[in-house]
Protein backbone atom coordinates (compact mmCIF):
# COMPACT_ATOMS: atom_id res chain seq x y z
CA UNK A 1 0.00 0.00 0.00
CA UNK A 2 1.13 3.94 -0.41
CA UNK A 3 3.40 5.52 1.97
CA UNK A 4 1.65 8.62 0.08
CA UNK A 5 -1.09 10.25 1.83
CA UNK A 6 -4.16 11.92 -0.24
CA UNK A 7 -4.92 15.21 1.56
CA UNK A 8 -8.38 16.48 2.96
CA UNK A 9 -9.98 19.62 2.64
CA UNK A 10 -8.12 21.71 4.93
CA UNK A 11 -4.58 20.29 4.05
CA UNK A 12 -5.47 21.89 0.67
CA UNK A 13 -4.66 25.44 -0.94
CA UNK A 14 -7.71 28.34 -0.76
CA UNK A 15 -8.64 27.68 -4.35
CA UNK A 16 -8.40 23.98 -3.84
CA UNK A 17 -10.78 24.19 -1.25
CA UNK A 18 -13.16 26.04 -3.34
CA UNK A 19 -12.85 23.24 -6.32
CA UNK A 20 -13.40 20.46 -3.52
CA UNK A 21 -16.19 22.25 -2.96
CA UNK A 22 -17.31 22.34 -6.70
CA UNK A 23 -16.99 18.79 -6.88
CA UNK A 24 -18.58 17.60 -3.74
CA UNK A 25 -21.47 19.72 -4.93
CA UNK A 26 -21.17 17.74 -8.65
CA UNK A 27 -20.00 14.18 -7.99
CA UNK A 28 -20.58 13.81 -4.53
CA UNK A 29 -17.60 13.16 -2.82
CA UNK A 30 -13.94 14.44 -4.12
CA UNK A 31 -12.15 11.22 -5.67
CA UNK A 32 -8.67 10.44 -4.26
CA UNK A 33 -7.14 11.08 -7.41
CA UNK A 34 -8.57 14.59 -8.07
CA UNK A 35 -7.25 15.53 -3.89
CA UNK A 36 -4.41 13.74 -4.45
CA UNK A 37 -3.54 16.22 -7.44
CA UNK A 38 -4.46 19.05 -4.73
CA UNK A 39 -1.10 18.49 -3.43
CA UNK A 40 0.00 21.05 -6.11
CA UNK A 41 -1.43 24.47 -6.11
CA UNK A 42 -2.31 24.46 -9.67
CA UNK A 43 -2.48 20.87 -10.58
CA UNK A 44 -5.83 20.21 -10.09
CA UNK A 45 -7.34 22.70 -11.82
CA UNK A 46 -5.23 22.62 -14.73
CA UNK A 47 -5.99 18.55 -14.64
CA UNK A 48 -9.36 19.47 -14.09
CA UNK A 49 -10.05 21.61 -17.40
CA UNK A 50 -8.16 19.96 -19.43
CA UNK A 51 -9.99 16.46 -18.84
CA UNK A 52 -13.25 18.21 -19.02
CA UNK A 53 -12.17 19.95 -22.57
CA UNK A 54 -14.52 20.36 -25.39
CA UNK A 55 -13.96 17.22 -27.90
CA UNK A 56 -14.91 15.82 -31.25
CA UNK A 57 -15.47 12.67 -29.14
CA UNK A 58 -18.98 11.28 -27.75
CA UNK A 59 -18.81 10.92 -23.98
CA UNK A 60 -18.65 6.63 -24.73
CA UNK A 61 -15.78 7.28 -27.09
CA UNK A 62 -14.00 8.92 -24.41
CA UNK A 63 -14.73 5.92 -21.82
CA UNK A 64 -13.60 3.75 -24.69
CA UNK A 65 -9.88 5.61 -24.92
CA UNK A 66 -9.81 6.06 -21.26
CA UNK A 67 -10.56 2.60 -20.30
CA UNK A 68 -7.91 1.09 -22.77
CA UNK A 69 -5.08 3.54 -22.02
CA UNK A 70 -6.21 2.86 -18.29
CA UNK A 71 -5.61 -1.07 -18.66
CA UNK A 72 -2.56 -0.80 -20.95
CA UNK A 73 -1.06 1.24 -18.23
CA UNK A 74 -1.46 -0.74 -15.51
CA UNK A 75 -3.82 1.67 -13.37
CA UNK A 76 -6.35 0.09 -10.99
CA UNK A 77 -7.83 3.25 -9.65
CA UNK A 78 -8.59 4.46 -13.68
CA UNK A 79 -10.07 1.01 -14.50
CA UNK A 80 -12.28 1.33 -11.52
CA UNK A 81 -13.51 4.58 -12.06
CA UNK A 82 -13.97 4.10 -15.81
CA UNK A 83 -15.48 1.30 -15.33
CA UNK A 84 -18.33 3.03 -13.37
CA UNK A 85 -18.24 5.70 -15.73
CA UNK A 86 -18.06 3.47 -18.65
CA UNK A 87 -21.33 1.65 -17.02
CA UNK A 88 -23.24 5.31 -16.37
CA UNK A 89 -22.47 5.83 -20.41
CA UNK A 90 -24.23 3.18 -21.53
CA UNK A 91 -21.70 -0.17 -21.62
CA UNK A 92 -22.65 -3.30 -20.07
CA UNK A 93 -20.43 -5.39 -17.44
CA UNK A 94 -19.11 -7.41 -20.41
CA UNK A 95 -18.71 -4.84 -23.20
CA UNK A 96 -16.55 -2.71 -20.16
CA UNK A 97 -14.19 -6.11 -20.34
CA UNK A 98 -14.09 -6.55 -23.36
CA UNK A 99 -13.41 -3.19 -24.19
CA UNK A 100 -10.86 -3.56 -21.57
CA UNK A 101 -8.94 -6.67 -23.28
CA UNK A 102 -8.66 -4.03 -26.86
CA UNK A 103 -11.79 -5.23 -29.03
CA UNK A 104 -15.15 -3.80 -29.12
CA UNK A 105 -17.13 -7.03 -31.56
CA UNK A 106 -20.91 -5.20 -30.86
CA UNK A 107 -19.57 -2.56 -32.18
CA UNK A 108 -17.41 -1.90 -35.28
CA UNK A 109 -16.83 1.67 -34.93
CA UNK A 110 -15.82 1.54 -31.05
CA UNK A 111 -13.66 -1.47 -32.21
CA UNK A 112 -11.52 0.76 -34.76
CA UNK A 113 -11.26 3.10 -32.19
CA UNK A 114 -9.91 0.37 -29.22
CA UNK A 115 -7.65 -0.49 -31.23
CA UNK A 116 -5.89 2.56 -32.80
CA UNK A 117 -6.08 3.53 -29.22
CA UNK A 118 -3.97 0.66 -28.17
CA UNK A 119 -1.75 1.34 -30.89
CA UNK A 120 -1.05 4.59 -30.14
CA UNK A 121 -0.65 3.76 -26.33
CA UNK A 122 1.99 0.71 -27.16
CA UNK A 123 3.65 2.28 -29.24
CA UNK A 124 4.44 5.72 -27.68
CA UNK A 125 2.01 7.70 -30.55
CA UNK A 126 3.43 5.81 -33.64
CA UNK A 127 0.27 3.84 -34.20
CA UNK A 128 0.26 0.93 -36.92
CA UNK A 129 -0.62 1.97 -40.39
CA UNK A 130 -3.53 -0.86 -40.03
CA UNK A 131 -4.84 0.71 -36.98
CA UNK A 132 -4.97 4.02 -38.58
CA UNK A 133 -6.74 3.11 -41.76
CA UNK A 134 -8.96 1.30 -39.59
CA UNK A 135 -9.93 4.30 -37.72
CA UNK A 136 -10.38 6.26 -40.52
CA UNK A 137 -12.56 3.74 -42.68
CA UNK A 138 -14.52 3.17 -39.88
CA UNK A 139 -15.43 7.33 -40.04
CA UNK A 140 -13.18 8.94 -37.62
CA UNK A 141 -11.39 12.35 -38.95
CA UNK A 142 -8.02 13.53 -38.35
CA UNK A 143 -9.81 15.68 -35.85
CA UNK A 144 -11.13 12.82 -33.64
CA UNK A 145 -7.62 11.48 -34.10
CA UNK A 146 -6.12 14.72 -32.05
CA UNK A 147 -8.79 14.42 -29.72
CA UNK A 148 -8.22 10.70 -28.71
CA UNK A 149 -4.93 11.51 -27.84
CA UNK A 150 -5.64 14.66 -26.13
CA UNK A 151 -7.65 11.94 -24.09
CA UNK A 152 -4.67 9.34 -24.05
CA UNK A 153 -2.63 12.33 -22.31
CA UNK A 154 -5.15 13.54 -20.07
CA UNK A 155 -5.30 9.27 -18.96
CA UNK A 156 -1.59 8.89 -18.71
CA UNK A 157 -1.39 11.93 -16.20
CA UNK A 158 -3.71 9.80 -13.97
CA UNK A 159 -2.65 6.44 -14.73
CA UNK A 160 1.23 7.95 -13.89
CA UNK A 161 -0.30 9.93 -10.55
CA UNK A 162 -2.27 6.68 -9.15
CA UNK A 163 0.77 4.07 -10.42
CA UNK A 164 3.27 6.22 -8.81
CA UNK A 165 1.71 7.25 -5.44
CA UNK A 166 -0.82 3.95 -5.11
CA UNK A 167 -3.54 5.99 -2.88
CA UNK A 168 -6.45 3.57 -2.01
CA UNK A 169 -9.05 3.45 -4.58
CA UNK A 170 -12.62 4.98 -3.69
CA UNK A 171 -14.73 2.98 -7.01
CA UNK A 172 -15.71 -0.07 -6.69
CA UNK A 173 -12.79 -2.52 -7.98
CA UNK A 174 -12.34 -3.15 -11.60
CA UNK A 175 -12.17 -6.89 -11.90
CA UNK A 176 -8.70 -8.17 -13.02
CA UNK A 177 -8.28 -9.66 -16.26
C-alpha cells in the first residue's frame, strides 16, 4: 500500500478548497485522485479543465480511450472509475471487459477506435498503419484522431499519478483480467 497520503480539505490550498467544494457539490464526494492532485497548487485545476475539454469525441468514445489507455497502463484506480463511468455511459459489465482486453465485436466503430487507441498507447504515438486506416474507414477524422490523444494524455497523467503514489481506490474494484 502507499506511503503517500491523499490530503483532505483543509490540508489543501484556498482555491483547492473552493474546487473540492465544486466537486462535492457535482459528484458527490472528491475522488482520491482529483485531492491527491491538490497536493500542487495548480495541478488540479489545470488537470481538471483539461480532462473536461470540449472534444470531437462522444462521452462513450472517451470511456472507450480512457478505459484502454487505463488497462494498458497498468492503473487500478482508472479502470475502476472508468469502469463506473463506462457503465453510467451506456456499456454493459461485459462490453466494459471486453473493451478492456482491446476489441469492441458489438460494435465496429468503437472497435476501430480500441484499437488505434492501443496502438497509439503501445507504441508511444506511432500507431500501426492498419490501426490508422482502420480508424479512418470506420469514419473517424483527423480531428477525432487529435482528440483521442488529447484523451490518451489527459489518462496517462492519472494512470502515472495513481501508479506512482498507489492511494487507495474509492470505485468499486475493476475486476482483473
Amino acid at each position: 500500500m502507499s506511503t503517500f497520503n491523499v490530503p483532505t480539505r483543509e490540508e489543501v490550498s484556498a482555491n483547492n478548497q473552493a474546487i473540492f467544494d465544486n466537486l462535492e457539490k457535482g459528484l458527490g464526494f472528491v475522488p482520491n485522485l482529483y485531492a491527491y492532485f491538490a497536493k500542487s497548487e495548480t495541478a488540479l485545476g489545470d488537470y481538471l479543465a483539461f480532462q473536461n475539454r470540449k472534444s470531437s469525441l462522444k462521452a462513450k468514445e472517451r470511456e472507450v480511450v480512457n478505459l484502454i489507455t487505463s488497462q494498458i497502463n497498468g492503473c487500478n484506480y482508472c479502470q475502476s472509475a472508468h469502469t463506473v463511468l463506462g457503465k453510467m455511459n451506456g456499456f454493459t459489465d461485459d462490453q466494459v471487459i471486453e473493451l478492456r482486453k482491446g476489441s469492441a465485436a458489438f460494435d465496429t466503430k468503437l472497435d476501430a477506435l480500441v484499437k488505434f487507441t492501443a496502438s497509439v498507447v503501445e507504441n508511444k504515438g506511432k500507431a500501426t498503419p492498419e490501426s490508422k486506416t482502420a480508424f479512418f474507414n470506420a469514419g473517424y477524422t483527423e480531428v477525432n484522431m487529435i482528440d483521442v490523444v488529447i484523451v490518451v494524455g489527459d489518462k496517462i497523467v492519472s494512470n502515472y499519478i495513481h501508479n506512482l503514489a498507489d492511494f487507495a481506490i474509492d470505485f468499486p474494484l475493476a475486476p482483473a483480467l
